[in-house]
Protein backbone atom coordinates (compact mmCIF):
# COMPACT_ATOMS: atom_id res chain seq x y z
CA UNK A 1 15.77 23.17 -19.96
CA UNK A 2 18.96 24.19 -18.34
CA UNK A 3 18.43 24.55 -14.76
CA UNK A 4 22.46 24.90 -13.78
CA UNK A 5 21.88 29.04 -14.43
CA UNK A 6 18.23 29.04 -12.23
CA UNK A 7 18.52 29.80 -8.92
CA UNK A 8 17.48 27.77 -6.15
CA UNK A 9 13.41 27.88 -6.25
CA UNK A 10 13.05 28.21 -2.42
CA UNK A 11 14.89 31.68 -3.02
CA UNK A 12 12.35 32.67 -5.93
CA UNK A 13 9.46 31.52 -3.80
CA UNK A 14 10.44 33.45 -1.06
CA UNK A 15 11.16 36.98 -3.38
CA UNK A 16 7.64 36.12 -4.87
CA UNK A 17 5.80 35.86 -1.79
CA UNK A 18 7.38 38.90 -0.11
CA UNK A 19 7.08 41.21 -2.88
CA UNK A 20 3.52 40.17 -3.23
CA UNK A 21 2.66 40.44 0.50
CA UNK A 22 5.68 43.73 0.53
CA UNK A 23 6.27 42.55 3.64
CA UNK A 24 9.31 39.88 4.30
CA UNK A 25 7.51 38.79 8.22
CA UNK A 26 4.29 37.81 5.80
CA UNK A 27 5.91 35.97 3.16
CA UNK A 28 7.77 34.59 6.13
CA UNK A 29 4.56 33.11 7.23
CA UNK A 30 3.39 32.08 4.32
CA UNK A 31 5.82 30.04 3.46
CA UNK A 32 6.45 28.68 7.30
CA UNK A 33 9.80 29.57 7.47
CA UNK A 34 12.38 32.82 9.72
CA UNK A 35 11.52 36.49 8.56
CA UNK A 36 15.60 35.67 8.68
CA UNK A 37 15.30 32.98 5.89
CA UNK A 38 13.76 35.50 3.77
CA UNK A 39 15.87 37.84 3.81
CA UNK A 40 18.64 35.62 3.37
CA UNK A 41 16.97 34.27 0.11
CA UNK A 42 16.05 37.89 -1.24
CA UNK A 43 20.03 38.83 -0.58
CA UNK A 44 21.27 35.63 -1.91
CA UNK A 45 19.06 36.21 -5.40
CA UNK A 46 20.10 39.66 -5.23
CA UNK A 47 23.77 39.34 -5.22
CA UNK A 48 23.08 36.04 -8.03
CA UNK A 49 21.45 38.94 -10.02
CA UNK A 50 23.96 41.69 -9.33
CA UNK A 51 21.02 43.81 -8.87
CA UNK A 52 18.48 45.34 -6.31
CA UNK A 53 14.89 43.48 -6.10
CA UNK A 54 13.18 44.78 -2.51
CA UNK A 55 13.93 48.19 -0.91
CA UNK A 56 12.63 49.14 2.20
CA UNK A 57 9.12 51.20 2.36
CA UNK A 58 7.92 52.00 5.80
CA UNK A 59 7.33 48.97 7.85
CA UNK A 60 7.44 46.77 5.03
CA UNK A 61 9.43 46.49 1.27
CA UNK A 62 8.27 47.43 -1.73
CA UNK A 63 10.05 45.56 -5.23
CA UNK A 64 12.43 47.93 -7.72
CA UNK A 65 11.73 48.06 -11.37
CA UNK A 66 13.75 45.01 -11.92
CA UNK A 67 11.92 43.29 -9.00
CA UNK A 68 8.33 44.19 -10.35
CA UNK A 69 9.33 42.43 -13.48
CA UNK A 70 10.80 39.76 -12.03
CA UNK A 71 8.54 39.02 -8.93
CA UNK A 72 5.62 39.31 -11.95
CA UNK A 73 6.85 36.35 -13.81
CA UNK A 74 7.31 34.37 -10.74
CA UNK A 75 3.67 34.64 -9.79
CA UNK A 76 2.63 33.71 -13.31
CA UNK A 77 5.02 30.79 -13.15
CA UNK A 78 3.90 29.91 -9.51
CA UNK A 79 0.33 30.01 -10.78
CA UNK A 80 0.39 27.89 -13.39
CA UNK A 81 2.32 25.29 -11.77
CA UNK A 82 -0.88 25.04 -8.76
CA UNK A 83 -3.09 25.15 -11.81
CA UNK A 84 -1.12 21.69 -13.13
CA UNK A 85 -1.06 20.13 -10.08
CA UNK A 86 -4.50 20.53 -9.40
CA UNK A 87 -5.47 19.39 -12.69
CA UNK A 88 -3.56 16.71 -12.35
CA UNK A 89 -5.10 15.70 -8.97
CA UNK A 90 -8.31 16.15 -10.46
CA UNK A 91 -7.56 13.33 -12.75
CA UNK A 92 -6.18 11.08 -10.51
CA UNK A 93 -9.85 11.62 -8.15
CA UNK A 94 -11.55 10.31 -11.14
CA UNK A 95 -9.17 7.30 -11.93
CA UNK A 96 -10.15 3.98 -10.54
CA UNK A 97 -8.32 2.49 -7.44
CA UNK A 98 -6.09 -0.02 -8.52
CA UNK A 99 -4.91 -2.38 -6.08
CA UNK A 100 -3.08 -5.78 -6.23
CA UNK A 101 -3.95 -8.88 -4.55
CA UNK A 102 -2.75 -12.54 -4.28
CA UNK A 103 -5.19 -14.40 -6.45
CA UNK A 104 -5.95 -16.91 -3.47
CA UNK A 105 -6.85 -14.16 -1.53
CA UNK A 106 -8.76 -12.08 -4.06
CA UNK A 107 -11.06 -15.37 -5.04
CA UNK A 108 -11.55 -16.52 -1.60
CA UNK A 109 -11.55 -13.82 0.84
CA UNK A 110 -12.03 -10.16 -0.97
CA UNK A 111 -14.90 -11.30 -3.83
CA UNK A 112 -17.22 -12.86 -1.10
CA UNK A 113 -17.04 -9.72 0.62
CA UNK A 114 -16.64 -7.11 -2.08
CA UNK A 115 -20.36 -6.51 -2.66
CA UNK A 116 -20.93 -4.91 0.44
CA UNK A 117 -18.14 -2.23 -0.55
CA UNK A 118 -19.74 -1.49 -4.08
CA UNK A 119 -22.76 -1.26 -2.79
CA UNK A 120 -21.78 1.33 0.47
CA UNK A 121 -19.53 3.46 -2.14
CA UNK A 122 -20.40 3.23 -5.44
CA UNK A 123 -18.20 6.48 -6.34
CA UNK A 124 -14.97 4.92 -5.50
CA UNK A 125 -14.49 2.86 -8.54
CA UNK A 126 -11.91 -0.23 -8.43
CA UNK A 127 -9.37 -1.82 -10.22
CA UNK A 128 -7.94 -5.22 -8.71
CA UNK A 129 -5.34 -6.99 -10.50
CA UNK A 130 -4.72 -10.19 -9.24
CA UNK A 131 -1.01 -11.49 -9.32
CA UNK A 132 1.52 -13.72 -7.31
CA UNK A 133 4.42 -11.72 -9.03
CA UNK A 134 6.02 -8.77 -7.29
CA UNK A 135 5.59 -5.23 -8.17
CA UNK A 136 6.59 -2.23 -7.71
CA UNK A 137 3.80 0.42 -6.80
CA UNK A 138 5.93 3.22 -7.58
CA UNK A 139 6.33 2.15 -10.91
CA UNK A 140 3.43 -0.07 -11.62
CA UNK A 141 1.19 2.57 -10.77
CA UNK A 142 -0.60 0.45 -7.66
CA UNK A 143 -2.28 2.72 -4.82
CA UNK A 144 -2.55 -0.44 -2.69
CA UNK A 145 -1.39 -4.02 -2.32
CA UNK A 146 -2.39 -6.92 -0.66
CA UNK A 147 0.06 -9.13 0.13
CA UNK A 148 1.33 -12.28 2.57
CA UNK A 149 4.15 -12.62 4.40
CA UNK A 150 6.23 -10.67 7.99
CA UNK A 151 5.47 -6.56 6.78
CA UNK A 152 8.51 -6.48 6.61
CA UNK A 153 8.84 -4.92 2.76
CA UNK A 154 11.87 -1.90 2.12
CA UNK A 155 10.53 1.78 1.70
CA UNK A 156 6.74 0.96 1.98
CA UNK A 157 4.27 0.56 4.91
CA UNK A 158 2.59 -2.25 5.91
CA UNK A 159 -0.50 -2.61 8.39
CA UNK A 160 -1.34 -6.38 9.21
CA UNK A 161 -4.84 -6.62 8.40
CA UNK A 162 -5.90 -10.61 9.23
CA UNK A 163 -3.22 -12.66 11.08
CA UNK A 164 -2.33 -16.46 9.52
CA UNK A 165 -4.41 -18.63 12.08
CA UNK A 166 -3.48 -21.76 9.79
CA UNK A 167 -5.20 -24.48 9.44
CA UNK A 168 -4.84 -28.46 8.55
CA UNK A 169 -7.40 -29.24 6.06
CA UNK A 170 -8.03 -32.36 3.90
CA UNK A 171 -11.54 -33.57 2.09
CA UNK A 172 -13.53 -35.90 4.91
CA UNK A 173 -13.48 -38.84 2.66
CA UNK A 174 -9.47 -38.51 2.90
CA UNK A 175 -9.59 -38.57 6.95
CA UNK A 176 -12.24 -41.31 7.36
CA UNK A 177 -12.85 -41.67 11.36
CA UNK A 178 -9.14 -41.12 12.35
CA UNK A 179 -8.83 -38.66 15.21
CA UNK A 180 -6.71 -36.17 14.68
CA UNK A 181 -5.13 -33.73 17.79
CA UNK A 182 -2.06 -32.36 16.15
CA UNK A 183 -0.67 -31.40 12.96
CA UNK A 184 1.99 -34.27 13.41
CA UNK A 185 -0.69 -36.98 13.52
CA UNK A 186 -0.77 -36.62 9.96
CA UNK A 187 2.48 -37.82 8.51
CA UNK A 188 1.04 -40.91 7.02
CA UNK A 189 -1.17 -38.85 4.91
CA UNK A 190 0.22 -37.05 1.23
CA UNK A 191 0.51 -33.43 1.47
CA UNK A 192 -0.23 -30.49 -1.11
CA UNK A 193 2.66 -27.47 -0.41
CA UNK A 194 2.34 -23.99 -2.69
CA UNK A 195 5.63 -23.41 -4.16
CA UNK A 196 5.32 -19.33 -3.98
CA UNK A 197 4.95 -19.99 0.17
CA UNK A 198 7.85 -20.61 1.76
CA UNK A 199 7.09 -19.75 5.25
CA UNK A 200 4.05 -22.38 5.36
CA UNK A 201 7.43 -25.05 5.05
CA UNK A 202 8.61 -23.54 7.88
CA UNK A 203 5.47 -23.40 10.27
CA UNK A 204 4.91 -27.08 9.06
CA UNK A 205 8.31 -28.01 10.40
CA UNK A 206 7.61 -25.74 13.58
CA UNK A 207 4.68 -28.48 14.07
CA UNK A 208 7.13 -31.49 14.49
CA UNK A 209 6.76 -32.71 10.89
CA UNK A 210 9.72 -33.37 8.42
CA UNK A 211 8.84 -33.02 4.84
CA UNK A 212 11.57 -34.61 3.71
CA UNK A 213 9.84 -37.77 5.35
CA UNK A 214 6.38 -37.27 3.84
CA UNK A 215 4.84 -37.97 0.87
CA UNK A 216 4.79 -34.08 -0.62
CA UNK A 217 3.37 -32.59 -4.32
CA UNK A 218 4.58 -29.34 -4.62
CA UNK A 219 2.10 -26.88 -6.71
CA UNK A 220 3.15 -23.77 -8.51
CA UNK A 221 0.02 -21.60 -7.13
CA UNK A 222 -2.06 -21.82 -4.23
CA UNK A 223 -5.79 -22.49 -5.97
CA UNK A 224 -4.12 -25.63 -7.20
CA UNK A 225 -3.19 -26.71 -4.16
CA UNK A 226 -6.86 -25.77 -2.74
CA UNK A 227 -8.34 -27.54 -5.75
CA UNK A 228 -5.97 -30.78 -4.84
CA UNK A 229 -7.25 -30.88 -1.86
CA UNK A 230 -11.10 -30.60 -2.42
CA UNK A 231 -10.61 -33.25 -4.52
CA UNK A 232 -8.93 -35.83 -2.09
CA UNK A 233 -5.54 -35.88 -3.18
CA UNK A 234 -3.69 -34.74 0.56
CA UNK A 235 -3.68 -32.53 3.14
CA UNK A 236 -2.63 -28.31 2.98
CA UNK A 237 -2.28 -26.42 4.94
CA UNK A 238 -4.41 -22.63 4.79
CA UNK A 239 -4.62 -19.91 6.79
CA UNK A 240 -8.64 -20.03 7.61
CA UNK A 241 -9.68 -16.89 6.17
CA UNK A 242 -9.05 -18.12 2.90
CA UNK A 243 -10.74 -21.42 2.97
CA UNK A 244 -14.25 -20.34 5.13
CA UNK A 245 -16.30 -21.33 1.73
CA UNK A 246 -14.78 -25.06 1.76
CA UNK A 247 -15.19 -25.58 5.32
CA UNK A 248 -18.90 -23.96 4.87
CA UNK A 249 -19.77 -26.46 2.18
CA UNK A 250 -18.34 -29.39 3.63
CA UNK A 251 -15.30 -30.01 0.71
CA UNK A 252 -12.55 -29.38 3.35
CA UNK A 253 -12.59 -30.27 7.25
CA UNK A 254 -10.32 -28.42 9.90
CA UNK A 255 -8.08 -30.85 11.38
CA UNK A 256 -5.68 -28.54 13.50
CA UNK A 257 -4.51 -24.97 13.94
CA UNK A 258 -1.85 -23.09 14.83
CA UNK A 259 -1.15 -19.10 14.60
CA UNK A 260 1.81 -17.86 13.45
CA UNK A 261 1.91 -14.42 14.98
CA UNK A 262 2.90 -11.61 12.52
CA UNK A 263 2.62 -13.41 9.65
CA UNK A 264 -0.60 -12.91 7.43
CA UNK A 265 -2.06 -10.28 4.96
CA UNK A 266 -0.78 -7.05 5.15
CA UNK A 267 -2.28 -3.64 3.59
CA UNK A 268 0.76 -2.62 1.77
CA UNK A 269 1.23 1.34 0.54
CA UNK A 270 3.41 3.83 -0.52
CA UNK A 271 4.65 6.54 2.22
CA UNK A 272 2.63 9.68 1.84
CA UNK A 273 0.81 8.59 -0.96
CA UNK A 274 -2.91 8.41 -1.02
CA UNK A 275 -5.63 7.72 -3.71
CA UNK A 276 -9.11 9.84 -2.87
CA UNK A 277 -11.04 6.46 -2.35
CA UNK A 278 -8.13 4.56 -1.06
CA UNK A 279 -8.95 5.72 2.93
CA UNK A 280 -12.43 4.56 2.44
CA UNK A 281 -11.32 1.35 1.05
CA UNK A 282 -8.38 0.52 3.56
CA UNK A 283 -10.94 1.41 6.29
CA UNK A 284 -13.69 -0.93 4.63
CA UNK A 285 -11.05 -3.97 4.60
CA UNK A 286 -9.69 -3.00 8.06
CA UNK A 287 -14.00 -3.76 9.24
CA UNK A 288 -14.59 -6.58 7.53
CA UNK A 289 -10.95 -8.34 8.33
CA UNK A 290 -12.21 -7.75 12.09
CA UNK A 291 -15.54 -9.24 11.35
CA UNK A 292 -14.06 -12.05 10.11
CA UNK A 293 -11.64 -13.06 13.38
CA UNK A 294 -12.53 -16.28 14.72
């Protein structure tokens, strides 16, 4: 289609809406804009055209032959543009939600909980693609992510929905009876570091500890560095939402903490975007990450 010949479509919306209404201060109001903006656009399309589209009729206007033709294709064209867009939306009401998650927190924090959602909403249907890689929600076609760090992400919005209160974890038999009252006690010990996490370096170092003096296996995702550490090989170090099930069970044992204000999971989102079921979901997670605050 060759659009450079088609005038502007704010000027055929407004000549629709006034020769439908035959009144410029109605299609004015409409449309939310000046009765002068209308009549701006009708004179604008009307000089474009070379030809007459609204004369006046009483109060109001009333469209010439040329503007009953023309105002009757607009309509038909307006029309079945509403009718695509609600189709569209239609479709998109009955398309799952699909969000992405880290897989850490997916496995440890949203599919202990997730039961309670299905079973308060069973309409809104889910899809939840775990994945450490960045995306693009735009393009990937994500309603929602879940992801760690500041908030701080370009051209999307972020709402901090559990803050990092980390922890210093190791398996007991690892610890034996040593008492432990600071993260710095603990430089004798190996420790287990997530390569995808750079920010846990630096609230290590905040503590007082140099890696660069300790004994430190680097991982490539977090669950192997959880798994490491269940099975006595060092010490990580987890934010304690993620690890409640090893502390419950005994694998792991808290032996500091520290919060790192601002940094945590974040409900990420595209501006003015919003799924059906995605309100209900954000405000489900929202509940439950408050729940969940030590």
């Amino acid at each position: 289609m060759n659009w450079s010949g088609i005038p502007s479509l704010a000027a055929l919306r407004a000549f629709e809406a006034a020769a439908r209404h035959q009144s410029l201060s109605a299609a004015a109001r409409e449309l939310n804009v000046t009765h002068a903006a209308i009549a701006q656009h009708v004179r604008a399309l009307e000089e474009d055209f070379s030809e007459s589209l609204l004369v006046r009729q009483g109060r109001g206007v009333a469209p010439t032959a040329a503007g009953l033709v023309l105002a009757g294709r607009l309509s038909e064209g307006f029309q079945s543009i509403a009718d695509a867009v609600d189709d569209l939306r239609t479709q998109g009401a009955n398309r799952p939600l699909n969000i992405t998650v880290t897989p850490t927190f997916a496995a440890s924090w949203l599919m202990p909980r997730i039961g309670d959602f299905w079973a308060k909403h069973p309409e809104v249907r889910l899809n939840i693609n775990p994945g450490v890689e960045l995306v693009d929600l735009r393009r990937d076609g994500f309603d929602l992510a879940v992801r760690y760090g500041e908030g701080d992400w370009p051209r999307l919005d972020a709402e901090l929905l559990t803050e990092a209160q980390y922890l210093a974890l190791a398996h007991p038999d690892l610890i034996g009876d040593r008492v432990v009252t600071k993260v710095s006690d603990l430089t004798d010990l190996p420790w287990l570091l997530d390569s995808n996490v750079m920010e846990r370096r630096r609230i290590i170092e905040q503590e007082g500890i140099d890696l660069d003096t300790v004994k430190v296996t680097t991982l490539t995702t977090n669950d192997l560095t959880l798994s490491a550490a269940v099975a006595g090989l060092g010490v990580t170090f987890q934010p304690g939402s993620l690890v409640e099930r090893e502390i419950r069970s005994g694998q792991l044992k808290p032996l500091a903490a520290l919060r790192e204000r601002g940094l945590g999971y974040h409900l990420v989102t595209v501006p003015g975007r919003m799924h059906p079921g995605q309100r209900v979901f954000m405000s489900w997670l929202r509940k439950k990450a408050r729940e969940s605050q030590p």
